[in-house]
Protein backbone atom coordinates (compact mmCIF):
# COMPACT_ATOMS: atom_id res chain seq x y z
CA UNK A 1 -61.16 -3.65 -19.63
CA UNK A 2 -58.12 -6.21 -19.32
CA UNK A 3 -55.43 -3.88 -19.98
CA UNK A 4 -54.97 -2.24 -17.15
CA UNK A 5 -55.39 -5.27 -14.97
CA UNK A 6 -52.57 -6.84 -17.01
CA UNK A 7 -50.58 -4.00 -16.58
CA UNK A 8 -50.82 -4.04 -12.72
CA UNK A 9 -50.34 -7.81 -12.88
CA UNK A 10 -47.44 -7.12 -14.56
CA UNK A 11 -45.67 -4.62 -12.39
CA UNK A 12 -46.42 -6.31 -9.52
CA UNK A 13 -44.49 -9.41 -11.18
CA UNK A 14 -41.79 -6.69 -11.59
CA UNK A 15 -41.95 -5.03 -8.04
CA UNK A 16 -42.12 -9.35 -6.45
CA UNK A 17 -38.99 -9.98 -8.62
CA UNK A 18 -37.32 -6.84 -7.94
CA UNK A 19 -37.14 -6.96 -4.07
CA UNK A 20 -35.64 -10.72 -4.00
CA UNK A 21 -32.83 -8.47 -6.29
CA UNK A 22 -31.89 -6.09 -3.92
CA UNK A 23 -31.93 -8.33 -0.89
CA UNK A 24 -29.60 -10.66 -2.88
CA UNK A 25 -27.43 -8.01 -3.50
CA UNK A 26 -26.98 -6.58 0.57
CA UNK A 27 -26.66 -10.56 1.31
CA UNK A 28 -23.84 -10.22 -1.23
CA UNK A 29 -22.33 -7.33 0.22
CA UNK A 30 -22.74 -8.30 3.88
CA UNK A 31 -20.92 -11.89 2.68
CA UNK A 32 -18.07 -9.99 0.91
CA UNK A 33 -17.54 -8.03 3.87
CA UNK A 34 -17.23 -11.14 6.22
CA UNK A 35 -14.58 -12.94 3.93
CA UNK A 36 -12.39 -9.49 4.04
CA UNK A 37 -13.07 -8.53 0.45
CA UNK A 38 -13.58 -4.69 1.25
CA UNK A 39 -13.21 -3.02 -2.16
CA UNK A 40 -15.47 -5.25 -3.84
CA UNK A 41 -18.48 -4.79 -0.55
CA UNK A 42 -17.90 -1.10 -0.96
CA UNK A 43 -18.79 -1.26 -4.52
CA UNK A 44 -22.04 -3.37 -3.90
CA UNK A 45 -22.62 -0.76 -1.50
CA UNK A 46 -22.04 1.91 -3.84
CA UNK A 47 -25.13 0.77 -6.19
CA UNK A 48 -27.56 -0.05 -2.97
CA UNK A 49 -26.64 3.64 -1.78
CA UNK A 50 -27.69 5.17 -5.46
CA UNK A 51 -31.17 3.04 -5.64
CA UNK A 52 -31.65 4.19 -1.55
CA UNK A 53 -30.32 7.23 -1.16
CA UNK A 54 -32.15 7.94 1.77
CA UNK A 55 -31.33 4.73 3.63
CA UNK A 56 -28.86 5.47 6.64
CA UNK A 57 -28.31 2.35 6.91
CA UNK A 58 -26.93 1.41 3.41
CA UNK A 59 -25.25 4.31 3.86
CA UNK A 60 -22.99 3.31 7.26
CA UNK A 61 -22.56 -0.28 5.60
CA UNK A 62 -20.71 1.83 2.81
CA UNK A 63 -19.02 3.49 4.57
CA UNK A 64 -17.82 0.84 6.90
CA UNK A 65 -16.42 -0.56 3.81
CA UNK A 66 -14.64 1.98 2.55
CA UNK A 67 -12.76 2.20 5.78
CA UNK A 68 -12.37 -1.10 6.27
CA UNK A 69 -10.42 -0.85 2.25
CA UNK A 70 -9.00 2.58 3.65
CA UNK A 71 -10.52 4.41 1.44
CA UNK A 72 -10.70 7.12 3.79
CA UNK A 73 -11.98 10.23 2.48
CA UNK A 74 -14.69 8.53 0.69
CA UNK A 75 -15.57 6.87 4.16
CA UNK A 76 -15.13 10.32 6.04
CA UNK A 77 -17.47 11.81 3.16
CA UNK A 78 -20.28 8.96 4.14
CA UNK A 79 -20.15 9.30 7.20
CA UNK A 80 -20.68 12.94 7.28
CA UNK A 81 -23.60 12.66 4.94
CA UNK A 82 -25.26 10.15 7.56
CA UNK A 83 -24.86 12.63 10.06
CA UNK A 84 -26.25 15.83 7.92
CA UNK A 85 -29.19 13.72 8.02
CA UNK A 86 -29.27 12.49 11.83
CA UNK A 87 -26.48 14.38 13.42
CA UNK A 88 -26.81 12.06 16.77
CA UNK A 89 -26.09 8.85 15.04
CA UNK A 90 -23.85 7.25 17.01
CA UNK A 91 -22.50 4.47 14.35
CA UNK A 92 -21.43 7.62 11.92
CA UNK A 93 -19.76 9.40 15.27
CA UNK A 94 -17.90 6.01 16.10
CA UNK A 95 -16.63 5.60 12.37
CA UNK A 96 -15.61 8.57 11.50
CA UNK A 97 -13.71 8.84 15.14
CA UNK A 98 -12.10 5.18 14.07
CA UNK A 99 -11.06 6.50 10.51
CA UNK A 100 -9.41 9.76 12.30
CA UNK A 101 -7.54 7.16 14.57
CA UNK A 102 -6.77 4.49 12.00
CA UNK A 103 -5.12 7.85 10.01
CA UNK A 104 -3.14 9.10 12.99
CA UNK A 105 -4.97 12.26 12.95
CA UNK A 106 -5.69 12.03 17.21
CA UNK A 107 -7.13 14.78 18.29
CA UNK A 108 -9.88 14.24 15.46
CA UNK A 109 -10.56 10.86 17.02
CA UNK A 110 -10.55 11.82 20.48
CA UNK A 111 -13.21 14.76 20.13
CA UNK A 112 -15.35 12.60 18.02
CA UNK A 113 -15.12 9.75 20.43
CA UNK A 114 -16.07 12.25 22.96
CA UNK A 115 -19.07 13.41 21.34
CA UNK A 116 -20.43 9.57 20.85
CA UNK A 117 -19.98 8.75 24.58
CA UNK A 118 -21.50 12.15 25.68
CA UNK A 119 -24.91 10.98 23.81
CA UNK A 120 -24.37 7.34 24.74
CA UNK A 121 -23.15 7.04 27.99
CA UNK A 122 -24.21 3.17 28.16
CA UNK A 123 -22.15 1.98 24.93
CA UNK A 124 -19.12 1.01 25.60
CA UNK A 125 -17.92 1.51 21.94
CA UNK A 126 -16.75 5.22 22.83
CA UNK A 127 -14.58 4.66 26.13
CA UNK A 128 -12.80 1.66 23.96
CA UNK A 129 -12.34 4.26 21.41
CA UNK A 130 -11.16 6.85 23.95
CA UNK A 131 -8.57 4.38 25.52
CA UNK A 132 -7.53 2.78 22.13
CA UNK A 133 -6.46 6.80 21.17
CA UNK A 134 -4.56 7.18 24.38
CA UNK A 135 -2.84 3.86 23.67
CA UNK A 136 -1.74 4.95 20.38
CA UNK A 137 -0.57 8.09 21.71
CA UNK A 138 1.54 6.28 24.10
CA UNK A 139 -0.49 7.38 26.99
CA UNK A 140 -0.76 4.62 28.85
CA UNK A 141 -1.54 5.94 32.21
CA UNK A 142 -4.79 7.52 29.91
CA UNK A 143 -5.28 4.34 28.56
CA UNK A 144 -5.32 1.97 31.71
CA UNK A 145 -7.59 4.87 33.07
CA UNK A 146 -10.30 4.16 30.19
CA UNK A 147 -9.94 0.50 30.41
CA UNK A 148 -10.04 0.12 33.73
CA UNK A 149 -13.39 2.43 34.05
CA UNK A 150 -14.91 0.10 31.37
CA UNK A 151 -14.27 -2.74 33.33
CA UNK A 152 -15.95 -1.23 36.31
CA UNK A 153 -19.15 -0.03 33.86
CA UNK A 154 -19.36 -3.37 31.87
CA UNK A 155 -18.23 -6.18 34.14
CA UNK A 156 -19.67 -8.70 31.83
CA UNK A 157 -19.03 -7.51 28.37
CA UNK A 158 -16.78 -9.52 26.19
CA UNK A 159 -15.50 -7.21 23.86
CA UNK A 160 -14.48 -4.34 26.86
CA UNK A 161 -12.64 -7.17 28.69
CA UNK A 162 -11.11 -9.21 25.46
CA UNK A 163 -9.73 -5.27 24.53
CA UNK A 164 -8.51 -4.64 28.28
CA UNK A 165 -7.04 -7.81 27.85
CA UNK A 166 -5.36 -6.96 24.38
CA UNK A 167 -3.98 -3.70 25.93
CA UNK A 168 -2.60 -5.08 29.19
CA UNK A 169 -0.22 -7.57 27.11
CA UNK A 170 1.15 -4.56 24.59
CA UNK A 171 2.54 -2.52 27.84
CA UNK A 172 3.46 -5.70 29.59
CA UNK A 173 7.33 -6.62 29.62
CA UNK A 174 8.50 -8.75 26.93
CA UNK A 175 11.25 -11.24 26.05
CA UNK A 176 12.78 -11.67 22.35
CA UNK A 177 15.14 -14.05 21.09
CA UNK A 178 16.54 -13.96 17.74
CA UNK A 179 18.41 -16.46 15.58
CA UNK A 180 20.24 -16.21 12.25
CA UNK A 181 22.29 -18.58 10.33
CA UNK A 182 24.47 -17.72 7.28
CA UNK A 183 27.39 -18.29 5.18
CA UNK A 184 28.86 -15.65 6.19
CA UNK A 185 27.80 -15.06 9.88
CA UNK A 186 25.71 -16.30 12.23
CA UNK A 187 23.78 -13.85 14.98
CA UNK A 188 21.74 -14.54 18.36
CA UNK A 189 19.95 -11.95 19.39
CA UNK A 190 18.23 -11.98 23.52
CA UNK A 191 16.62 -9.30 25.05
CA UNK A 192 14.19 -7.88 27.50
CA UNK A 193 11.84 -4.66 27.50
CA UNK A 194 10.12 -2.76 30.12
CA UNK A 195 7.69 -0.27 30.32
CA UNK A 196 8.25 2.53 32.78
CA UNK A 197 5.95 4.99 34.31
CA UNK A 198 3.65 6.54 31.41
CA UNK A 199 5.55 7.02 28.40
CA UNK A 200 9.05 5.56 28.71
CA UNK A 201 10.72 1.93 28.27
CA UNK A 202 13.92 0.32 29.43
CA UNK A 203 15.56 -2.38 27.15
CA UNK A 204 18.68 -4.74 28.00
CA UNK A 205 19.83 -7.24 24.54
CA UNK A 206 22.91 -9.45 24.23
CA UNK A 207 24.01 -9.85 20.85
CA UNK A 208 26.48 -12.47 19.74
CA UNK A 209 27.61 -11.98 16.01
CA UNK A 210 30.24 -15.00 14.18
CA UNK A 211 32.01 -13.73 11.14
CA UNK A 212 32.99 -16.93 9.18
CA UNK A 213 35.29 -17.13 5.59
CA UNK A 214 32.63 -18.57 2.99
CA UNK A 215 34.79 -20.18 1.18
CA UNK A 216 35.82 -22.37 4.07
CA UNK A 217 33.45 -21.93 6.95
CA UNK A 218 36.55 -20.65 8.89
CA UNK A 219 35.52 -18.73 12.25
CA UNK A 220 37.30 -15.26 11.13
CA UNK A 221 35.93 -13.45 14.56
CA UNK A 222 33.01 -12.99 17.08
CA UNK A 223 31.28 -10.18 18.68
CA UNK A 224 29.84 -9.91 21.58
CA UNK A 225 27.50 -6.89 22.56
CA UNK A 226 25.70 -5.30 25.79
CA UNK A 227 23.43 -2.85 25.02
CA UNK A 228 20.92 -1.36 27.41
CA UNK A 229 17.86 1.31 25.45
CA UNK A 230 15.90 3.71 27.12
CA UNK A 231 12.74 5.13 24.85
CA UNK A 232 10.88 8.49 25.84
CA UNK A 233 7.02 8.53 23.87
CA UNK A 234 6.04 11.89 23.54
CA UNK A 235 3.08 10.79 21.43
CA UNK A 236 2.29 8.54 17.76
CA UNK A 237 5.33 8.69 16.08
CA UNK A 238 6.85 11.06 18.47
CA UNK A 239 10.20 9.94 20.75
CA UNK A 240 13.51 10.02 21.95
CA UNK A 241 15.73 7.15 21.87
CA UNK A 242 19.30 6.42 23.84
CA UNK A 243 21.02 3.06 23.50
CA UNK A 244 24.64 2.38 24.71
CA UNK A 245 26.39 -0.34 23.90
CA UNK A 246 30.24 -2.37 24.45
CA UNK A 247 30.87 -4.25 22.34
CA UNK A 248 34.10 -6.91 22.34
CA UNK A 249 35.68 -9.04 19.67
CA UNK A 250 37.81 -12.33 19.83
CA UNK A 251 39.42 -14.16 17.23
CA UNK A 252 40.76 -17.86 16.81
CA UNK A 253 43.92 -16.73 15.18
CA UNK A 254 45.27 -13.03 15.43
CA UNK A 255 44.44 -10.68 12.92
CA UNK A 256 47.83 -8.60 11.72
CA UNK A 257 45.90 -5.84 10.02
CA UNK A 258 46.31 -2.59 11.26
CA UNK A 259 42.72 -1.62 11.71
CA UNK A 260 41.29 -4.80 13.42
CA UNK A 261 39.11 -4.09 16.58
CA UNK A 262 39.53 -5.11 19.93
CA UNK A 263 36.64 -3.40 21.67
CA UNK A 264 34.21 -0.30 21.51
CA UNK A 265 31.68 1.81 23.01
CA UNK A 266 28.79 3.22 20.90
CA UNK A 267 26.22 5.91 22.06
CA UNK A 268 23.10 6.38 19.99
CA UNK A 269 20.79 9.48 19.79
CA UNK A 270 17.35 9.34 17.88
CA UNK A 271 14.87 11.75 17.59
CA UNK A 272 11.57 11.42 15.57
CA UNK A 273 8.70 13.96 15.49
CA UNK A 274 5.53 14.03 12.63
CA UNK A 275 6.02 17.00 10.58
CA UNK A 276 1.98 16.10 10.00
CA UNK A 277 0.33 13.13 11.01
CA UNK A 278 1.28 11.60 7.24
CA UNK A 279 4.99 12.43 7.41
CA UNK A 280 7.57 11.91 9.79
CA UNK A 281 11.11 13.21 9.78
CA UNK A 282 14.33 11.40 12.44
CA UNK A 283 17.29 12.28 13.28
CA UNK A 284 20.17 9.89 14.63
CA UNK A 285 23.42 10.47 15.60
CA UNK A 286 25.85 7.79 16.84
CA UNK A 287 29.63 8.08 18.53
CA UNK A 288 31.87 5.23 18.40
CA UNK A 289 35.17 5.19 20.50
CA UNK A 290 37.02 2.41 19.17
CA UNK A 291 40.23 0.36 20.72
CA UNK A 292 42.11 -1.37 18.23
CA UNK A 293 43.93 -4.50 18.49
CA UNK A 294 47.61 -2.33 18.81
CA UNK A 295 45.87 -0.66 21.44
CA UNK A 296 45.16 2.86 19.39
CA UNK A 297 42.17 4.88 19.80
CA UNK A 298 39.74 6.51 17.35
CA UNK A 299 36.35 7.78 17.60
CA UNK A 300 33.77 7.21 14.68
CA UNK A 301 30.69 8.98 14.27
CA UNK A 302 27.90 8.89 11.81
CA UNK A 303 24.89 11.34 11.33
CA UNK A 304 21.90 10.27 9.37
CA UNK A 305 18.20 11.69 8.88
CA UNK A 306 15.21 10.49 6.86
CA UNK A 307 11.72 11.39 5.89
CA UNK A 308 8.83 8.60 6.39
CA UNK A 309 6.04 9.35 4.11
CA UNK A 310 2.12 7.90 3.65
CA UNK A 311 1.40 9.41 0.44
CA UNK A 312 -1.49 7.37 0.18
CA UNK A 313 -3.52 5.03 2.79
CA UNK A 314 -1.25 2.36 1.38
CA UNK A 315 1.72 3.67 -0.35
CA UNK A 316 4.69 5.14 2.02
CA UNK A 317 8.02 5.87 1.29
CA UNK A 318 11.23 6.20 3.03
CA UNK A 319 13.99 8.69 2.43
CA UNK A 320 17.17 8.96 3.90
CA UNK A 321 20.88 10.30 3.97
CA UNK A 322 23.75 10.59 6.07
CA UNK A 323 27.85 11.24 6.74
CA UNK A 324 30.00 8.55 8.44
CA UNK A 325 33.49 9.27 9.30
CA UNK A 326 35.40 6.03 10.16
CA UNK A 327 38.89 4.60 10.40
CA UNK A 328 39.75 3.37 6.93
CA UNK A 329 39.90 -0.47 6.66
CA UNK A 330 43.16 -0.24 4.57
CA UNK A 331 44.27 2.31 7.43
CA UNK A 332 48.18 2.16 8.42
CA UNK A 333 47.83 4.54 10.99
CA UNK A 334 45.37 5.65 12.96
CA UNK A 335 45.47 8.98 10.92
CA UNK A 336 43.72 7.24 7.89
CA UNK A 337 40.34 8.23 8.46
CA UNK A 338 37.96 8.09 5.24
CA UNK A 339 34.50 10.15 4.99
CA UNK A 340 31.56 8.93 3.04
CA UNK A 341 27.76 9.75 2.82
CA UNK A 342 25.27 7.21 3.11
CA UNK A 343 21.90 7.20 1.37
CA UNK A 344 18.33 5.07 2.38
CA UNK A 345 15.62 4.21 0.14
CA UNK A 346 12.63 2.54 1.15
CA UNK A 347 8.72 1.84 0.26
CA UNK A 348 5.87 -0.03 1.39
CA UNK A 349 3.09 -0.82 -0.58
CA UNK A 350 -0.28 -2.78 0.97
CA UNK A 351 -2.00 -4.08 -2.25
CA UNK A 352 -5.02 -5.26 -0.22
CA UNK A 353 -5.82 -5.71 3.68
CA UNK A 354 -4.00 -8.86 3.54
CA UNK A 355 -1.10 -8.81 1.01
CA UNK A 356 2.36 -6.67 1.17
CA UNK A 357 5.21 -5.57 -0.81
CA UNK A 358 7.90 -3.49 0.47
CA UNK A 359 11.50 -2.42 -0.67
CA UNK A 360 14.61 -1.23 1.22
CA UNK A 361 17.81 0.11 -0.24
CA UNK A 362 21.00 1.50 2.41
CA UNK A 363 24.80 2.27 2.34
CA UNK A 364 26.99 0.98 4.34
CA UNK A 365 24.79 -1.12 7.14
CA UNK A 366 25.28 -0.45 10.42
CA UNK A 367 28.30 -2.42 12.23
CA UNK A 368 28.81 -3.82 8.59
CA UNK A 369 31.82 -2.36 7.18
CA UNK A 370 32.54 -4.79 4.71
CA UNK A 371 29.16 -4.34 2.92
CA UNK A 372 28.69 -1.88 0.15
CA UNK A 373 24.80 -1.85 0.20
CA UNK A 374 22.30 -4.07 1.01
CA UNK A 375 19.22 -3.80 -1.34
CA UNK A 376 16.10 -6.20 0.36
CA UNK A 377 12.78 -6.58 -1.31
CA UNK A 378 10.27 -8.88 0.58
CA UNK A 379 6.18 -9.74 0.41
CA UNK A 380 3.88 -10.73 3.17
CA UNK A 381 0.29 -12.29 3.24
CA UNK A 382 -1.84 -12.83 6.21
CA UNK A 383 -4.00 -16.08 5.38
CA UNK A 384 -6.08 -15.16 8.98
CA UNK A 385 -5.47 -13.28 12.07
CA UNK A 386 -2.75 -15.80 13.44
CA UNK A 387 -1.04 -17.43 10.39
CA UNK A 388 0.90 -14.91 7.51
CA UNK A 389 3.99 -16.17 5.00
CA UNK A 390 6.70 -14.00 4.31
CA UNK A 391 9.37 -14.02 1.54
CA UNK A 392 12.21 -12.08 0.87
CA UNK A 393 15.32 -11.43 -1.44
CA UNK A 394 18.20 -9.52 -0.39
CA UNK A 395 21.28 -8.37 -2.20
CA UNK A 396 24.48 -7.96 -0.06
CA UNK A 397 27.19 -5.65 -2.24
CA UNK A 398 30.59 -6.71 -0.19
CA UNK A 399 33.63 -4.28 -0.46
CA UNK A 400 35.89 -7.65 -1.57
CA UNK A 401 35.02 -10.63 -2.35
CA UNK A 402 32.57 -12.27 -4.07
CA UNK A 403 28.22 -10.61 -3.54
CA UNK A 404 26.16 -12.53 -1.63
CA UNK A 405 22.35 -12.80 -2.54
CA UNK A 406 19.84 -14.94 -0.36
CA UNK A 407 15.75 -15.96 -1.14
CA UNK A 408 13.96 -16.27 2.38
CA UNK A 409 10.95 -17.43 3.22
CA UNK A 410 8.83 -18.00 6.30
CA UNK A 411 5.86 -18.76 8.41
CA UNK A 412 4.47 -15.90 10.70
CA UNK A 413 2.49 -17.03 13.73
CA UNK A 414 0.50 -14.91 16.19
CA UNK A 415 -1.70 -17.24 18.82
CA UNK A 416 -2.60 -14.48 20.95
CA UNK A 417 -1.74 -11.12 22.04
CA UNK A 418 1.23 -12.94 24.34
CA UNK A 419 3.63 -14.45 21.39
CA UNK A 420 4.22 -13.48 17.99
CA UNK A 421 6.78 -15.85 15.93
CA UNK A 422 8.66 -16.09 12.84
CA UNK A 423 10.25 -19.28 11.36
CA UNK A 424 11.98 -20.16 8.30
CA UNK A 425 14.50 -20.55 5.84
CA UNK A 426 16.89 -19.48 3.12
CA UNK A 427 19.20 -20.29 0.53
CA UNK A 428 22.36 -18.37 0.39
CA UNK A 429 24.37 -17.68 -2.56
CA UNK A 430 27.75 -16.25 -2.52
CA UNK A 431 30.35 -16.98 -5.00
CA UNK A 432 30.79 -20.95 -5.77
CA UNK A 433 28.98 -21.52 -2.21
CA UNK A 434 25.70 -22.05 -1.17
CA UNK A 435 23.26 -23.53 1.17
CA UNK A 436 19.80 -23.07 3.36
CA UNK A 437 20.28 -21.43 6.51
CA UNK A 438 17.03 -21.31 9.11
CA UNK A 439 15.99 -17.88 11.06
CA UNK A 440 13.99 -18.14 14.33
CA UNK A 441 12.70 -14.99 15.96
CA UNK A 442 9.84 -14.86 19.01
CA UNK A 443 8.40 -12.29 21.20
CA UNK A 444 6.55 -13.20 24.65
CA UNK A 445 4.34 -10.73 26.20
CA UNK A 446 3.89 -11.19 30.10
């Protein structure tokens, strides 16, 4: 007679401790997801999904995650099981149409984006997505278009006008400065850019460069450049870039080598296109007529391609090579030119959403031709939206002379969508000398 009674007492004990369980668990998930820690939510998310299957909701949180971690097929996978089982759900059509944008794959993202505002006309999550694409794509007449109709259809919506906001201030004109201090040199760096029309920007930058002996701090030379840049956007990762530049040198006390420069004129030519949305291959080629101090003339030029690759959502890789044919700088007549190839190695690799280690190896740095290679390896972490750290090493292989290696590191700072700032400091090795240097660089959005 009591059995059964204490059996059903029993599993209701069970089923009353169970529930507090599970809700525990989605409080766990939904916490993890707030503080940023994306792999671990998805995993919570994981075991809710296998005790509710059926639960679309579990599902999108899930899959939310797993983009938000860029684990992108997995999410794409999710989301397209949500929407086997209610093909209108607009929260799978806006996700997977953000995952197809976040990956570069556009025309994906627009025709999902589409499809979400077509059976929700009154959310104004779709025409965001819509203009965010056309952004992206450097369409920015497409863009305003969206953002400007959202506007109009949601006057009083915070997130339409924080993101018309956001948008206005990227194709605004901007102002950069740049500073640089060093044993060996010292650059300042001021500039302007402005957007034109749809897809094209003008540039104009003064560069001063100060070459110094480390051993003494002597002034050896300076350079002073003009450069004006002009930028064609066909589309993401898609453009045509021309920069021409004149550049003049002084020095305190007359060089009497035979190759030292009094003034030249360089021409730039860079085209990139995406071989697929996960690779994408440049070309660059740069002319260099050159006026040396005895008044002889030479022209320099230097071809160079290289391969950008995203293997993985966060592993890419950067290969590159190149031919340079320049005036020797042991050259006793203007005759003695010297051919070498150049070579680029680079990779980036995000361990989470908010830390970063990348790597960059290259021959012969531009406008550098006492340098061997330079061989960088840097990490960043973002402690919040606004506030990141960044350190670096680099190696500097010089042609004569002693190396020079440097440790850097620095504050990033990002108030708004107007300024974004870098400052800090480094200590600079080279030979018997040393010392810290600072580095300053800012960029104001109008």
């Amino acid at each position: 007679m009591h059995r059964p009674r204490s059996l059903w007492i029993l599993a209701t004990l069970l089923m009353a401790l169970g529930a507090p369980a599970v809700a525990a668990t989605e409080h766990d998930a939904a916490r993890l997801m707030q503080r940023g820690d994306f792999a671990e939510a998805a995993q919570a998310y994981a075991a809710l999904v296998q005790q509710n299957p059926k639960s679309l909701r579990l599902r999108l949180e899930l899959a939310d995650a797993l983009a938000k971690d860029r684990q992108w097929q997995q999410a794409i996978a999710e989301y397209q099981a949500v929407l086997k089982l209610a093909p209108d759900n607009i929260e799978a059509l806006l996700g997977l149409a953000t995952v197809h944008r976040w990956r570069g794959h556009l025309p994906e993202a627009r025709q999902t984006y589409g499809q979400a505002r077509t059976l929700a006309p009154n959310d104004p999550a779709a025409t965001l997505g819509l203009a965010a694409v056309a952004a992206l794509d450097h369409d920015q007449r497409g863009a305003r278009a969206f953002y400007d109709h959202a506007e109009r259809r949601w006057p009083g919506n915070d997130e339409v006008r924080q993101a018309a906001y956001d948008f206005r201030r990227q194709v605004n004109p901007r102002v950069y400065v740049y500073y640089e201090d060093d044993l060996s040199f010292r650059t300042e760096i001021g500039g302007v850019s402005v957007p034109l029309l749809a897809r094209e920007e003008l540039g104009a930058e003064y560069q001063k460069e100060t070459r110094f002996a480390y051993l003494t701090g002597v002034e050896t030379y300076a350079r002073s450049d003009a450069k004006l840049l002009y930028t064609h956007f066909f589309g993401l990762n898609h453009a045509l870039d021309f920069s021409a530049r004149q550049s003049e040198y002084t020095y305190p006390v007359l060089p009497t080598a035979f190759a030292a420069i009094d003034s030249f004129q360089e021409y730039r030519l860079r085209y990139s296109m995406p071989i697929v949305p996960e690779q994408v291959v440049a070309v660059r080629y740069t002319a260099r007529p050159t006026t040396l101090l005895n008044r002889q003339d030479f022209v320099a030029h230097k071809i160079e391609a290289e391969l950008v690759s995203q293997w993985l959502p966060r592993i890419q890789t950067t290969v590159g090579a190149g031919w340079l044919r320049d005036l020797d700088e042991n050259a006793v007549t203007i005759s003695d030119m010297t051919s070498q190839g150049l070579l680029k190695l680079g990779f980036q690799y995000d361990i989470t959403n908010r830390l970063d280690v990348s790597g960059r190896f290259i021959t012969n740095p531009d406008l550098d031709s006492s340098v061997n290679s330079t061989t960088i390896v840097q990490a960043g972490y973002s402690f919040t939206g606004s506030f990141g750290l960044l350190v670096r090493a680099r190696f500097d292989d010089y042609k004569s002379g002693d190396d020079q290696n440097s440790a850097y590191a620095a504050l990033r700072y990002t108030p708004s969508s107007h300024l974004w700032s870098e400052v800090g400091v480094k200590r600079v090795q080279r030979g018997s000398e040393s010392g810290f240097y600072p580095l300053v660089s800012a960029v104001w959005r109008f």
